[in-house]
Protein backbone atom coordinates (compact mmCIF):
# COMPACT_ATOMS: atom_id res chain seq x y z
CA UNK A 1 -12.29 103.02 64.37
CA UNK A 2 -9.76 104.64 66.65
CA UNK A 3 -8.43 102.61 69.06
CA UNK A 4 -6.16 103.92 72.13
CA UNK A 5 -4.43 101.33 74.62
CA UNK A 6 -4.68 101.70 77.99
CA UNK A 7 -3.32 99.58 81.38
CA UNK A 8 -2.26 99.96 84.82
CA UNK A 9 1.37 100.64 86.03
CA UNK A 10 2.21 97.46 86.93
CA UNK A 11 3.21 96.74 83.53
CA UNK A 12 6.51 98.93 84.06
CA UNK A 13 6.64 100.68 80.99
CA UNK A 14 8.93 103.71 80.84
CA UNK A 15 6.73 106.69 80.13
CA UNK A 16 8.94 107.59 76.97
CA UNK A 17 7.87 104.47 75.85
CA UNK A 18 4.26 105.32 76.47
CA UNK A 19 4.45 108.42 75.08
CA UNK A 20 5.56 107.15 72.05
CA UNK A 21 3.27 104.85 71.64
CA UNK A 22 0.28 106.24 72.95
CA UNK A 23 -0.18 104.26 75.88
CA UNK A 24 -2.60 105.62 78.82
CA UNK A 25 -1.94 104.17 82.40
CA UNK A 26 -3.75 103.90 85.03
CA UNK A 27 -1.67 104.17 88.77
CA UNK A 28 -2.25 101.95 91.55
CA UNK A 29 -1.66 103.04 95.10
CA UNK A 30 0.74 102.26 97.43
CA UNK A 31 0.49 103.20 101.42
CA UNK A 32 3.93 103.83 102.93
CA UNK A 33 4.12 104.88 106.56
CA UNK A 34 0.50 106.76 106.21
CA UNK A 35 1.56 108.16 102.99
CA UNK A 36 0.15 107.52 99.92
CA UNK A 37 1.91 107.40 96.55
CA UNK A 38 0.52 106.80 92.92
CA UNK A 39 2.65 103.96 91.28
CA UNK A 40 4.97 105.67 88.86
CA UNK A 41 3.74 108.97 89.21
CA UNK A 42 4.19 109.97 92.91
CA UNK A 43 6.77 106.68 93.58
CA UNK A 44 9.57 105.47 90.92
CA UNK A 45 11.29 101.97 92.04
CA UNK A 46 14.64 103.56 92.52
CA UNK A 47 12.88 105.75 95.73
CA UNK A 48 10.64 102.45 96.48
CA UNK A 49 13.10 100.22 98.03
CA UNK A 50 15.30 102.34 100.28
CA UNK A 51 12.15 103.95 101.64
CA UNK A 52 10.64 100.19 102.89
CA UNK A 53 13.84 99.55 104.32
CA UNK A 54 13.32 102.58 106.47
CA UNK A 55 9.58 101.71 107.11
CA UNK A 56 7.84 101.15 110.17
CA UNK A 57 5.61 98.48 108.61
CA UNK A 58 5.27 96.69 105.13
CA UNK A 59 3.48 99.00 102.61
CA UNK A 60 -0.27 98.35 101.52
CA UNK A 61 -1.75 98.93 98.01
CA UNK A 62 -5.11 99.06 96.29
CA UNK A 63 -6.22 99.80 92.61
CA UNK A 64 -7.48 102.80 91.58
CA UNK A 65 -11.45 103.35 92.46
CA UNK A 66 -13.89 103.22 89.96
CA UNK A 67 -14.62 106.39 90.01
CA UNK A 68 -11.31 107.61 88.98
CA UNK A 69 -11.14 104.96 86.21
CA UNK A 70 -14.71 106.27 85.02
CA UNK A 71 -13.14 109.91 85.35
CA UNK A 72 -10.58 108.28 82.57
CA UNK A 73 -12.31 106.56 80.51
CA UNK A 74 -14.99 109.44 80.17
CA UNK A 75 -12.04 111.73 78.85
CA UNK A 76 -10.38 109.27 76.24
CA UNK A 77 -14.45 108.75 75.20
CA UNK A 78 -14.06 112.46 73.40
CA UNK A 79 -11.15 111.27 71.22
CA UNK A 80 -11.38 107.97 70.40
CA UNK A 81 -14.26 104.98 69.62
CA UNK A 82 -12.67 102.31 71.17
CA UNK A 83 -10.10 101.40 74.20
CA UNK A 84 -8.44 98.23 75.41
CA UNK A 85 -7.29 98.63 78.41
CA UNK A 86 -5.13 95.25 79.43
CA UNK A 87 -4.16 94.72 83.52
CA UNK A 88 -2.27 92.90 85.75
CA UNK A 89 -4.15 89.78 86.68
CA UNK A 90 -7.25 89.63 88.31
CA UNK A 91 -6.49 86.86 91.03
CA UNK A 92 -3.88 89.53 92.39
CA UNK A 93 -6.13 92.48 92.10
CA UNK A 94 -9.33 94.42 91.65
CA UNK A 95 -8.17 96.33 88.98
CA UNK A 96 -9.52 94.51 86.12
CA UNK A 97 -12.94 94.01 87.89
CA UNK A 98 -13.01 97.96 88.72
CA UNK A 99 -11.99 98.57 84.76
CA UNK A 100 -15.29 96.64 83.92
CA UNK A 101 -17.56 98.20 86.40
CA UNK A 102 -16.86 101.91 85.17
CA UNK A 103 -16.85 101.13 81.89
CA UNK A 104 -20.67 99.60 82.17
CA UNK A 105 -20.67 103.52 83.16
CA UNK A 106 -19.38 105.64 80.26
CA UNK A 107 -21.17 105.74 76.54
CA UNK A 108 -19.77 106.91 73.40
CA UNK A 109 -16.57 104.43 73.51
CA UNK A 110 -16.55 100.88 73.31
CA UNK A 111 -14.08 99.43 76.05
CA UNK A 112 -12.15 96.04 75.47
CA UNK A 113 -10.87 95.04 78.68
CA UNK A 114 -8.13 92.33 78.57
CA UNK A 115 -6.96 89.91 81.58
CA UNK A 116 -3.55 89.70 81.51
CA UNK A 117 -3.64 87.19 84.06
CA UNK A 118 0.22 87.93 84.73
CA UNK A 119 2.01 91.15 85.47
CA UNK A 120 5.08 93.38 84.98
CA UNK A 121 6.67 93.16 81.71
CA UNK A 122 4.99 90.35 81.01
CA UNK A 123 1.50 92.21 81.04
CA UNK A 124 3.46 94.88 79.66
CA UNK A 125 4.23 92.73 76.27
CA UNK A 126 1.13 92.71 75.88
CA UNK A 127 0.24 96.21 75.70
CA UNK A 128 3.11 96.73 73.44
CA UNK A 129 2.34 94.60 71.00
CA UNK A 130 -1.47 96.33 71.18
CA UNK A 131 -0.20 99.75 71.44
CA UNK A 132 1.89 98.86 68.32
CA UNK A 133 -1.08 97.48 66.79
CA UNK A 134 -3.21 100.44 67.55
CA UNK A 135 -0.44 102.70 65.92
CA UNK A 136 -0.74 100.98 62.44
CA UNK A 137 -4.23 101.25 62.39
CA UNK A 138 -5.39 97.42 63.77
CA UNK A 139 -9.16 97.47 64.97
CA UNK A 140 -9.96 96.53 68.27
CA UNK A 141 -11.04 93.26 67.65
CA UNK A 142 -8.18 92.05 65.90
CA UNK A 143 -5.70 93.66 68.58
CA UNK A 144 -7.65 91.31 70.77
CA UNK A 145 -7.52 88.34 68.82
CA UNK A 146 -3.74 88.95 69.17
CA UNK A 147 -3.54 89.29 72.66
CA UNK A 148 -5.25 86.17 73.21
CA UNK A 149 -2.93 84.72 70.65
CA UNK A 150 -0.19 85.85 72.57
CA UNK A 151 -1.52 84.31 75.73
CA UNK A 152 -1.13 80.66 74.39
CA UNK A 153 3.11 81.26 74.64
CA UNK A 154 3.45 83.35 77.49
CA UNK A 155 5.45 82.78 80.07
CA UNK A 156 7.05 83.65 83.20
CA UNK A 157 8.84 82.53 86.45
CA UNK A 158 10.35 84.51 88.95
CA UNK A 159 12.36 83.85 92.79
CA UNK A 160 12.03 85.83 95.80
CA UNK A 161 14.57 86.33 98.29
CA UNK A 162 12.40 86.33 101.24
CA UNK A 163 8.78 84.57 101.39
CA UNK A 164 7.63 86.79 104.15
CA UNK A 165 6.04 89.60 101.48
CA UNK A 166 4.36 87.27 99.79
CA UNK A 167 2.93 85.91 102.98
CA UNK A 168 1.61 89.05 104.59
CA UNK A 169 0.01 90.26 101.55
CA UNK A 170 -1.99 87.48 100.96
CA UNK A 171 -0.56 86.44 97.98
CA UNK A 172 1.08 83.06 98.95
CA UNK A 173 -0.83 81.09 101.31
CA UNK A 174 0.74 80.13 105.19
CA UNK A 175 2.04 76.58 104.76
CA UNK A 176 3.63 77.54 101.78
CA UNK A 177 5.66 80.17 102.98
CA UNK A 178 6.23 78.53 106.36
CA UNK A 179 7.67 75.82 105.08
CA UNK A 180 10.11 78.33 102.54
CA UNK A 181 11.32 80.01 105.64
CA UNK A 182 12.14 77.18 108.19
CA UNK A 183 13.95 75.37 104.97
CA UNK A 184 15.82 78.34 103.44
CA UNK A 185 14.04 77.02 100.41
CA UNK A 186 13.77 79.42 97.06
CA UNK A 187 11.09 78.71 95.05
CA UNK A 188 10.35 79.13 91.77
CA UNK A 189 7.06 80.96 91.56
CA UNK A 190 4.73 81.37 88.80
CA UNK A 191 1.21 82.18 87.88
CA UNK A 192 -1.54 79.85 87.79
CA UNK A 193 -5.61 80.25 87.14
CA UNK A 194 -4.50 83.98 87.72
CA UNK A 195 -2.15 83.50 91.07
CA UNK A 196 0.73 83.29 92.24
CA UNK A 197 1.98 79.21 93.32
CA UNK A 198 4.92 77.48 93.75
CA UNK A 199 6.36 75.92 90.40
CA UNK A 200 9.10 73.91 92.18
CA UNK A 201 11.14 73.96 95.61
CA UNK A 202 14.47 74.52 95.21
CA UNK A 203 17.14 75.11 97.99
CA UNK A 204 19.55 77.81 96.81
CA UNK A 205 18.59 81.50 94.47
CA UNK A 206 21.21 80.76 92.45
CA UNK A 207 19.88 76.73 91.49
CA UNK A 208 16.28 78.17 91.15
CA UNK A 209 17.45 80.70 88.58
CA UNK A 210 19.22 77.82 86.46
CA UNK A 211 16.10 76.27 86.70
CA UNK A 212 14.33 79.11 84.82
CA UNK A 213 16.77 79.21 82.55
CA UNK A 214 16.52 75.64 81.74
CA UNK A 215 12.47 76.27 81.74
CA UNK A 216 13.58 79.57 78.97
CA UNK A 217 15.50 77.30 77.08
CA UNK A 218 12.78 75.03 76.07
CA UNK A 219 11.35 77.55 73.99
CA UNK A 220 14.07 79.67 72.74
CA UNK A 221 16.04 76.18 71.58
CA UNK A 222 13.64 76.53 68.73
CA UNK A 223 14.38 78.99 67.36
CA UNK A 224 11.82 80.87 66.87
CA UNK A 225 10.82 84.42 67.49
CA UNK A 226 10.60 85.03 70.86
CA UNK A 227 10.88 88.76 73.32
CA UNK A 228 11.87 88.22 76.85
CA UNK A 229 12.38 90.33 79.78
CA UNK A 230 14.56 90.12 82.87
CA UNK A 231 12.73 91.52 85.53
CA UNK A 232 14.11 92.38 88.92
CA UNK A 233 13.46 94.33 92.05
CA UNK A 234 16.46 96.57 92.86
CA UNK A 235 19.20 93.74 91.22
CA UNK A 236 20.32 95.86 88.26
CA UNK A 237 23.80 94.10 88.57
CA UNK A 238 22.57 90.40 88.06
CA UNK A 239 19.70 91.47 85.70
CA UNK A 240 21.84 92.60 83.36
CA UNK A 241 24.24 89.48 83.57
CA UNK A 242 21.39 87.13 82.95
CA UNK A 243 20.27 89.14 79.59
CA UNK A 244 23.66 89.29 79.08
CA UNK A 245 24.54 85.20 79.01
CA UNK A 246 20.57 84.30 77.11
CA UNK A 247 21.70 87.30 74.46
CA UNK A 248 24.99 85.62 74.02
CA UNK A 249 23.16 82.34 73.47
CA UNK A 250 19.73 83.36 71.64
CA UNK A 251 19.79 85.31 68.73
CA UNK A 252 16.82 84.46 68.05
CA UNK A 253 15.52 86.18 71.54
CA UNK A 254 15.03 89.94 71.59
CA UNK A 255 15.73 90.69 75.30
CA UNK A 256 15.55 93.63 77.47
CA UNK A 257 15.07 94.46 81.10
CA UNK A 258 12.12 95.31 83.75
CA UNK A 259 11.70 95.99 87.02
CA UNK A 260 9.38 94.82 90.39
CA UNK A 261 7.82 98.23 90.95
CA UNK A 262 6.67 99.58 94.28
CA UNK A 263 3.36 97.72 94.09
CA UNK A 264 4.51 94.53 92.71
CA UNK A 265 7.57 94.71 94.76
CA UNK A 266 5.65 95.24 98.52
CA UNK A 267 4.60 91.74 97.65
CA UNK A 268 7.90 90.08 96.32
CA UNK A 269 10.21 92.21 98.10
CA UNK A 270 13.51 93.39 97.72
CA UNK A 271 15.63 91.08 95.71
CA UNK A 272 13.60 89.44 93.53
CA UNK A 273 14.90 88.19 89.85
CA UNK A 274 12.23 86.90 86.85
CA UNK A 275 12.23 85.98 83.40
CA UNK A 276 9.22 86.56 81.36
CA UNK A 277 8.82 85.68 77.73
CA UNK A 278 6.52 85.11 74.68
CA UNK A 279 6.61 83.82 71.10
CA UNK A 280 6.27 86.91 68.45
């Protein structure tokens, strides 16, 4: 069976990287000003940011139709038996329920579509590790079992620097980011049955990201295996001084670091810092 990998581009992979290993994406859209972008195609997160700070209004986004995902799957169908296709979670987004519609639509190719429930580099572990798989010749059923393996260890917490993106997108509900705003409060935010909640109130940025540190070190103290991510929206500077202090005190962590791109970052906004990690 040959199996090819595919996802959306909210897993922030560098397209070396999918090149490498094979890895097809799948843009979303992002609406800026009445011009429309395809997420890591059209848009890059270094031009993201300083164009919403020159915006009239906050972006919108959508997933890709089905049509177009049809369109792709349909072309991958002459080259290869089987695809998984893993995407950022379905409570934040249609894509996953468009990637099942159009495939009910395409024959010759069996399609494995994965729930990542999570996004950014945390979704994006998981395509690695599948992509990786693919590459050494794993079916498509075991690169499954492994993703769902993977699911029972992964983790991830982020804080944003403003609740207001979250609010107007829908992704937080009211009270919660009313009450954020009038008490300068910095949550640490997570993902639950497939959204995005509160994990814990905490007053300052720089107390909330102790707090997922202490929440990292829970696992990594063990020792074991682990790959982690810091993950930040236009904060280059203090994502590479977290990795820096967890590398000096993990060894047992491989880390590297993501970014918010522009769709995941209209809803965070600028600012944001995460940590996202797994057990190998």
């Amino acid at each position: 069976m040959s199996v090819v990998v595919m996802t959306d581009s909210t897993a922030y992979i560098p397209a070396d990287v999918r090149d490498e290993l094979n890895i097809e994406m799948l843009p979303l859209n992002v609406l800026i000003d009445d011009v429309s972008y395809e997420e890591e195609i059209d848009l890059t997160a270094d031009d993201f940011y300083p164009l919403v700070r020159k915006a009239k209004e906050l972006p919108k986004t959508s997933q890709p139709s089905i049509g177009y995902i049809k369109a792709q799957l349909e072309k991958l169908a002459a080259n290869y038996d089987a695809i998984v296709s893993i995407h950022l979670s379905s409570g934040i987004s249609g894509t996953y329920q468009a990637l099942v519609a159009a495939s009910d639509m395409v024959d010759n190719v069996t399609v494995y579509p994965f729930d990542s429930e999570i996004s950014c580099m945390a979704q994006g572990f998981y395509v690695l590790e599948a992509a990786e798989m693919a590459k050494s010749g794993a079916d498509a059923p075991t690169i499954m079992n492994r993703l769902n393996e993977i699911k029972q260890t992964m983790r991830g917490y982020f804080v944003v620097d403003d609740l207001t993106h979250l609010h107007r997108g829908g992704r937080l509900n009211g009270a919660q980011a009313l009450v954020g705003s009038m008490l300068q409060v910095k949550p640490v935010l997570h993902f639950v049955d497939k959204k995005i909640v509160p994990f814990e109130k905490i007053r300052t940025q720089k107390k909330a990201i102790k707090r997922i540190i202490t929440l990292f070190d829970e696992d990594a103290s063990t020792g074991k295996s682990m790959r982690a991510a810091v993950v930040h929206a236009n904060r280059p500077q203090e994502a590479e001084a977290l990795k820096q202090e967890l590398a000096c005190e993990y060894n047992n962590v491989e880390i590297t670091i993501s970014y918010f791109g522009a769709v995941i970052g209209t809803h965070l906004g600028e600012g944001a810092l995460g940590l996202v990690w797994y057990m190998k």
